[in-house]
Structures are given as C-alpha cells and as structure tokens.
Protein backbone atom coordinates (compact mmCIF):
# COMPACT_ATOMS: atom_id res chain seq x y z
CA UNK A 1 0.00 0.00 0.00
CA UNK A 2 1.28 3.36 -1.03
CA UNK A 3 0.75 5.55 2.01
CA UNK A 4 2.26 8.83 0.55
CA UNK A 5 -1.07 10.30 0.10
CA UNK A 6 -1.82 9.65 3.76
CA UNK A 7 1.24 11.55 4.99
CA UNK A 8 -0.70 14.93 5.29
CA UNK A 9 -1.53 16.18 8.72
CA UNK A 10 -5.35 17.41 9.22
CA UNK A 11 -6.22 20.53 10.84
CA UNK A 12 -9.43 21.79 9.99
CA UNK A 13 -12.89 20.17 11.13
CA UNK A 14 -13.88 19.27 7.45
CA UNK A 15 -17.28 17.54 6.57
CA UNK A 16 -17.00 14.05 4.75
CA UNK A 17 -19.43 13.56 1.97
CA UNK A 18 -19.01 10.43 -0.36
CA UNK A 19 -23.20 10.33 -0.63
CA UNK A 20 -23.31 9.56 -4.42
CA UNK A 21 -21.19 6.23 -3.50
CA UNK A 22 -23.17 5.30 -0.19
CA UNK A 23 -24.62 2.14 -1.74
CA UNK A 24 -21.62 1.31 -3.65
CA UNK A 25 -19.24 1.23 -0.44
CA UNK A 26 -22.36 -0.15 1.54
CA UNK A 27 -22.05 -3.06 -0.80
CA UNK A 28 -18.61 -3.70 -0.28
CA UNK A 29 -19.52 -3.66 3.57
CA UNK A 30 -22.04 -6.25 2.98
CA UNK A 31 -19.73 -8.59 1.40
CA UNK A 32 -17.13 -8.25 4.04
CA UNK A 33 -20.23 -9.47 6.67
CA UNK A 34 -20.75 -12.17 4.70
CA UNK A 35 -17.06 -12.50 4.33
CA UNK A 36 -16.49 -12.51 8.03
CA UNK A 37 -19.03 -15.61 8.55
CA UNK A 38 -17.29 -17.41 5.63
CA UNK A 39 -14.13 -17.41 7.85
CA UNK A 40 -15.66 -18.53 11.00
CA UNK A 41 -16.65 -15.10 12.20
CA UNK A 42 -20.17 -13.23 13.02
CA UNK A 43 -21.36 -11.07 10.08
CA UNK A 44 -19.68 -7.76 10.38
CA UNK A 45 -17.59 -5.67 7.78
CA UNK A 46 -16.84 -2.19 7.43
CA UNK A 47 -14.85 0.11 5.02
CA UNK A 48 -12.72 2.76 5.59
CA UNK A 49 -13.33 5.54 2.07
CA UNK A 50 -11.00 8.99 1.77
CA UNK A 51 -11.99 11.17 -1.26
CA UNK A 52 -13.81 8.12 -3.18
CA UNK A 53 -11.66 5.66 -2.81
CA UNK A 54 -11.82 2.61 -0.58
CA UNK A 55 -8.10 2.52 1.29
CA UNK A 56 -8.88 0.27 3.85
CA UNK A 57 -11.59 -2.59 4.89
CA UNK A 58 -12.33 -4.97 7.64
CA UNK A 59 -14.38 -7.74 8.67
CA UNK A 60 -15.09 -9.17 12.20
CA UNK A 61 -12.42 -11.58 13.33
CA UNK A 62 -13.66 -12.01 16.77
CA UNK A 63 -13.18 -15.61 17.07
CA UNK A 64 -10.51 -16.61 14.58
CA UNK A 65 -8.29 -13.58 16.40
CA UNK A 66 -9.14 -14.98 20.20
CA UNK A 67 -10.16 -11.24 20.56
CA UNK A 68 -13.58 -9.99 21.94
CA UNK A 69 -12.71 -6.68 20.89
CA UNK A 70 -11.54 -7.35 17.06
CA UNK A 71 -15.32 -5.84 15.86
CA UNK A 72 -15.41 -4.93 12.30
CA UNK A 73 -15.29 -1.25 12.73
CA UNK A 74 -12.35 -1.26 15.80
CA UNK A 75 -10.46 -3.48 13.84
CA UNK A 76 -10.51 -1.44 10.68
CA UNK A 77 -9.35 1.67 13.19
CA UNK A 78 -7.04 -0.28 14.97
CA UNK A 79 -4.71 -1.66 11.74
CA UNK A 80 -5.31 1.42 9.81
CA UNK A 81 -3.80 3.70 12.26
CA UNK A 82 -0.87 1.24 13.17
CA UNK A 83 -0.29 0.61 9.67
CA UNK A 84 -0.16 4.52 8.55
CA UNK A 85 0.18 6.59 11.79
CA UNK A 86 -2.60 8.01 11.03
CA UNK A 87 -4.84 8.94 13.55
CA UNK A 88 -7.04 11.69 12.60
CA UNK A 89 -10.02 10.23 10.02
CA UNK A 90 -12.05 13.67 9.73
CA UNK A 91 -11.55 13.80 6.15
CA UNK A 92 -12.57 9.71 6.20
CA UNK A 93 -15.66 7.83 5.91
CA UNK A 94 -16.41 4.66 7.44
CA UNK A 95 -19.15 2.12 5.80
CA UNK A 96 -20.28 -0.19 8.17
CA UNK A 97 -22.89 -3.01 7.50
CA UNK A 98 -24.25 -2.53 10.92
CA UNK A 99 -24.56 0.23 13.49
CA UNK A 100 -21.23 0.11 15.61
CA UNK A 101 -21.78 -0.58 19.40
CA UNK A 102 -20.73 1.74 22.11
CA UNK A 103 -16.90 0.24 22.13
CA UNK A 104 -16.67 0.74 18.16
CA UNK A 105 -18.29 4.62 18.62
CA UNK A 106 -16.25 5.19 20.92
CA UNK A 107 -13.18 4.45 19.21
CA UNK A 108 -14.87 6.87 15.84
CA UNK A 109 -14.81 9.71 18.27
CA UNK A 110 -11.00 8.88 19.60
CA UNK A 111 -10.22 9.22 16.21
CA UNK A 112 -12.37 12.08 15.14
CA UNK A 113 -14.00 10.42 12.40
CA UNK A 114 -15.56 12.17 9.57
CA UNK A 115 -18.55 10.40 8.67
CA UNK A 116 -20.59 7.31 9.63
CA UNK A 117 -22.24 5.04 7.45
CA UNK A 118 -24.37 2.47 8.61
CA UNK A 119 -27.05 -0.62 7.21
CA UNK A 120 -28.63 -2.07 9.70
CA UNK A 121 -29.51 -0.54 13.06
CA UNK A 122 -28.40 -1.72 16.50
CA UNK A 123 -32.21 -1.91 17.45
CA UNK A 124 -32.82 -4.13 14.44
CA UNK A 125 -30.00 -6.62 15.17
CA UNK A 126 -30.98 -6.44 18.95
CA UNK A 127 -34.76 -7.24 17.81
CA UNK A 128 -33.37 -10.34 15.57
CA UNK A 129 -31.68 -11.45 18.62
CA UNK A 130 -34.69 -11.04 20.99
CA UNK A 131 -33.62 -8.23 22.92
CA UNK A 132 -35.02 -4.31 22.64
CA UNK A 133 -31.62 -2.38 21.54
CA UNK A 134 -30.68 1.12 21.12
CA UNK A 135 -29.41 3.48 19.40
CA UNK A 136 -25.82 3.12 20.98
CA UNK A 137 -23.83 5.32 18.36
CA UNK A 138 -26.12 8.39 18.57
CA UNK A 139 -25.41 8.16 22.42
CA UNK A 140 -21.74 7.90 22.15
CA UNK A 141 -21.65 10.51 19.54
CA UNK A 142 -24.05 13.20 21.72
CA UNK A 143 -22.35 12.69 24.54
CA UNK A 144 -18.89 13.17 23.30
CA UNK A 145 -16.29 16.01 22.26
CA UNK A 146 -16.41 14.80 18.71
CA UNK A 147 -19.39 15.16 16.43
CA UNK A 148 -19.45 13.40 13.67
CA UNK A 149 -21.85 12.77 10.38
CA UNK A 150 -23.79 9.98 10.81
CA UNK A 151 -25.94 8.50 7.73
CA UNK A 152 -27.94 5.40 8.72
CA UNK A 153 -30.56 2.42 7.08
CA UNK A 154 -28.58 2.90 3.36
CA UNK A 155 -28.79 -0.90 1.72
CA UNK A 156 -30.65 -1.68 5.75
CA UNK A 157 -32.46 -4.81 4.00
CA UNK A 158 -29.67 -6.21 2.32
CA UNK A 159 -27.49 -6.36 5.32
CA UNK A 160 -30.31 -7.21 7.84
CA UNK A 161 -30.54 -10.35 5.74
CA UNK A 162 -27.03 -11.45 6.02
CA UNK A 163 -27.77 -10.98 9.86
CA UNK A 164 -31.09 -12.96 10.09
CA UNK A 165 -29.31 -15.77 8.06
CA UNK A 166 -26.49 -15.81 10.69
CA UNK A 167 -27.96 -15.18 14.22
CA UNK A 168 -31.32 -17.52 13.24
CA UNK A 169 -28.22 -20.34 13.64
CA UNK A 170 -25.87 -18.67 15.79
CA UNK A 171 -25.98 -16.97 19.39
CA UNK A 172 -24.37 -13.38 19.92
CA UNK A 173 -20.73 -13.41 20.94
C-alpha cells in the first residue's frame, strides 16, 4: 500500500461527503459481513473511504483472532492507524454493515472520524436477537467532544438479511 497520500496532517474540522457512493461502499460492507461468517466469524464488515476511494476494509475476526474486541469497525481503526500513523479520520468515511456498538463509537470519536455510514440498526439486530436495543452510536456521539456525520438504514435490507441468516443459527458473541 502506497501511504504517501496519507502523509498529510489534518487541521481543519472538514465535513466528509461520499453520498453519491453510499450504496456502492455499503455493498462492499455487505460482502465483508458475509465474508467474516465465511471465515468462521459473526457477520460484520466495514470500510474505511477517503476522497472516493476505498483505502482500507475490515471484517469481524472475533473468534478466529481470540479477541472480543476485534469488531469490524475497531479493527478497521485499529490496523489502519498502526499501519499509517494516522490517527485523525475527519476527512474519512467509514461504511459499516451494521450500526457500531458503544466500544466501536467510541473508538470513531478517539479518532475524530468524519462520517458514519451504517445498514442495519443496533435496534434491528438487537430485535433479531430477541432483545429491545438502542441506538448506541447516537449516544456515544451526543455525549462526546467529537461530532461526527452519521448516515444510517442505506442498503438496511440487504445487510439485515445477512444478519437474520447468521444469528437464526448462531448466538451473539
């Protein structure tokens, strides 16, 4: 990976837009969920997108890392900044086939993340698992320092059915 064109330092509060490409990089979220189960994982991905272009993606490796923590979204934030020292993602947006839970949020505000994109709602998968849920980003995000953009439900169906399929055959964590 050529990181030169990551080398900048940020330091202006900019506002991340990639909207015309929401569904495209929602997509490629989608496929890393269904990635994720594929490789003995639950069905998370997420995608890390800087001026139109995808530079970095994840999927959940919770169980074939021996990590609790190694959720889609905290994984792709964890090996991105250790791999380019970069640490400040306002000018980055992150695709994410679910809502990210209050550990993942937290770690967008740490590193002052741009935008949010989401597909499928932390109340929804909650619901498929039999439990109420929450809105856990929005109350990480208004209760923090850092506010970011959040756009939520884009591609919701497609990546609610990747999480039916899984969690009908599968119990959370």
């Amino acid at each position: 990976m050529d990181l030169s064109k990551y080398e900048e330092k940020y330091t202006h509060h900019g506002t991340v837009r990639d909207g015309a490409d929401d569904e495209l990089f929602m997509k490629k979220a989608i496929e890393l969920s269904g990635l994720a189960v594929e490789h003995g994982n639950e069905p998370f991905g997420a995608v890390l997108v800087k001026d139109g272009e995808i530079v970095f993606t994840n999927e959940n490796q919770i169980y074939t890392m021996h990590d609790p923590t190694f959720h889609g979204e905290a994984g792709l934030i964890r090996r991105f900044c250790a791999e380019t020292g970069i640490t400040d993602l306002r000018d980055y947006t992150l695709y994410s086939s679910c809502e990210p839970c209050f550990m993942c949020s937290g770690a967008m505000v740490w590193v002052r993340l741009g935008r949010l994109v989401y597909g499928a709602s932390n109340t929804e998968l909650e619901n498929i698992l039999g439990n109420e849920g929450c809105n856990c980003s929005r109350i990480v995000f208004d209760n923090s320092f850092w506010k970011l953009e959040v756009s939520a439900g884009i591609l919701k169906e497609q990546a609610l059915e990747i999480l039916k399929d899984y969690f009908d055959k599968h119990e959370k964590g």
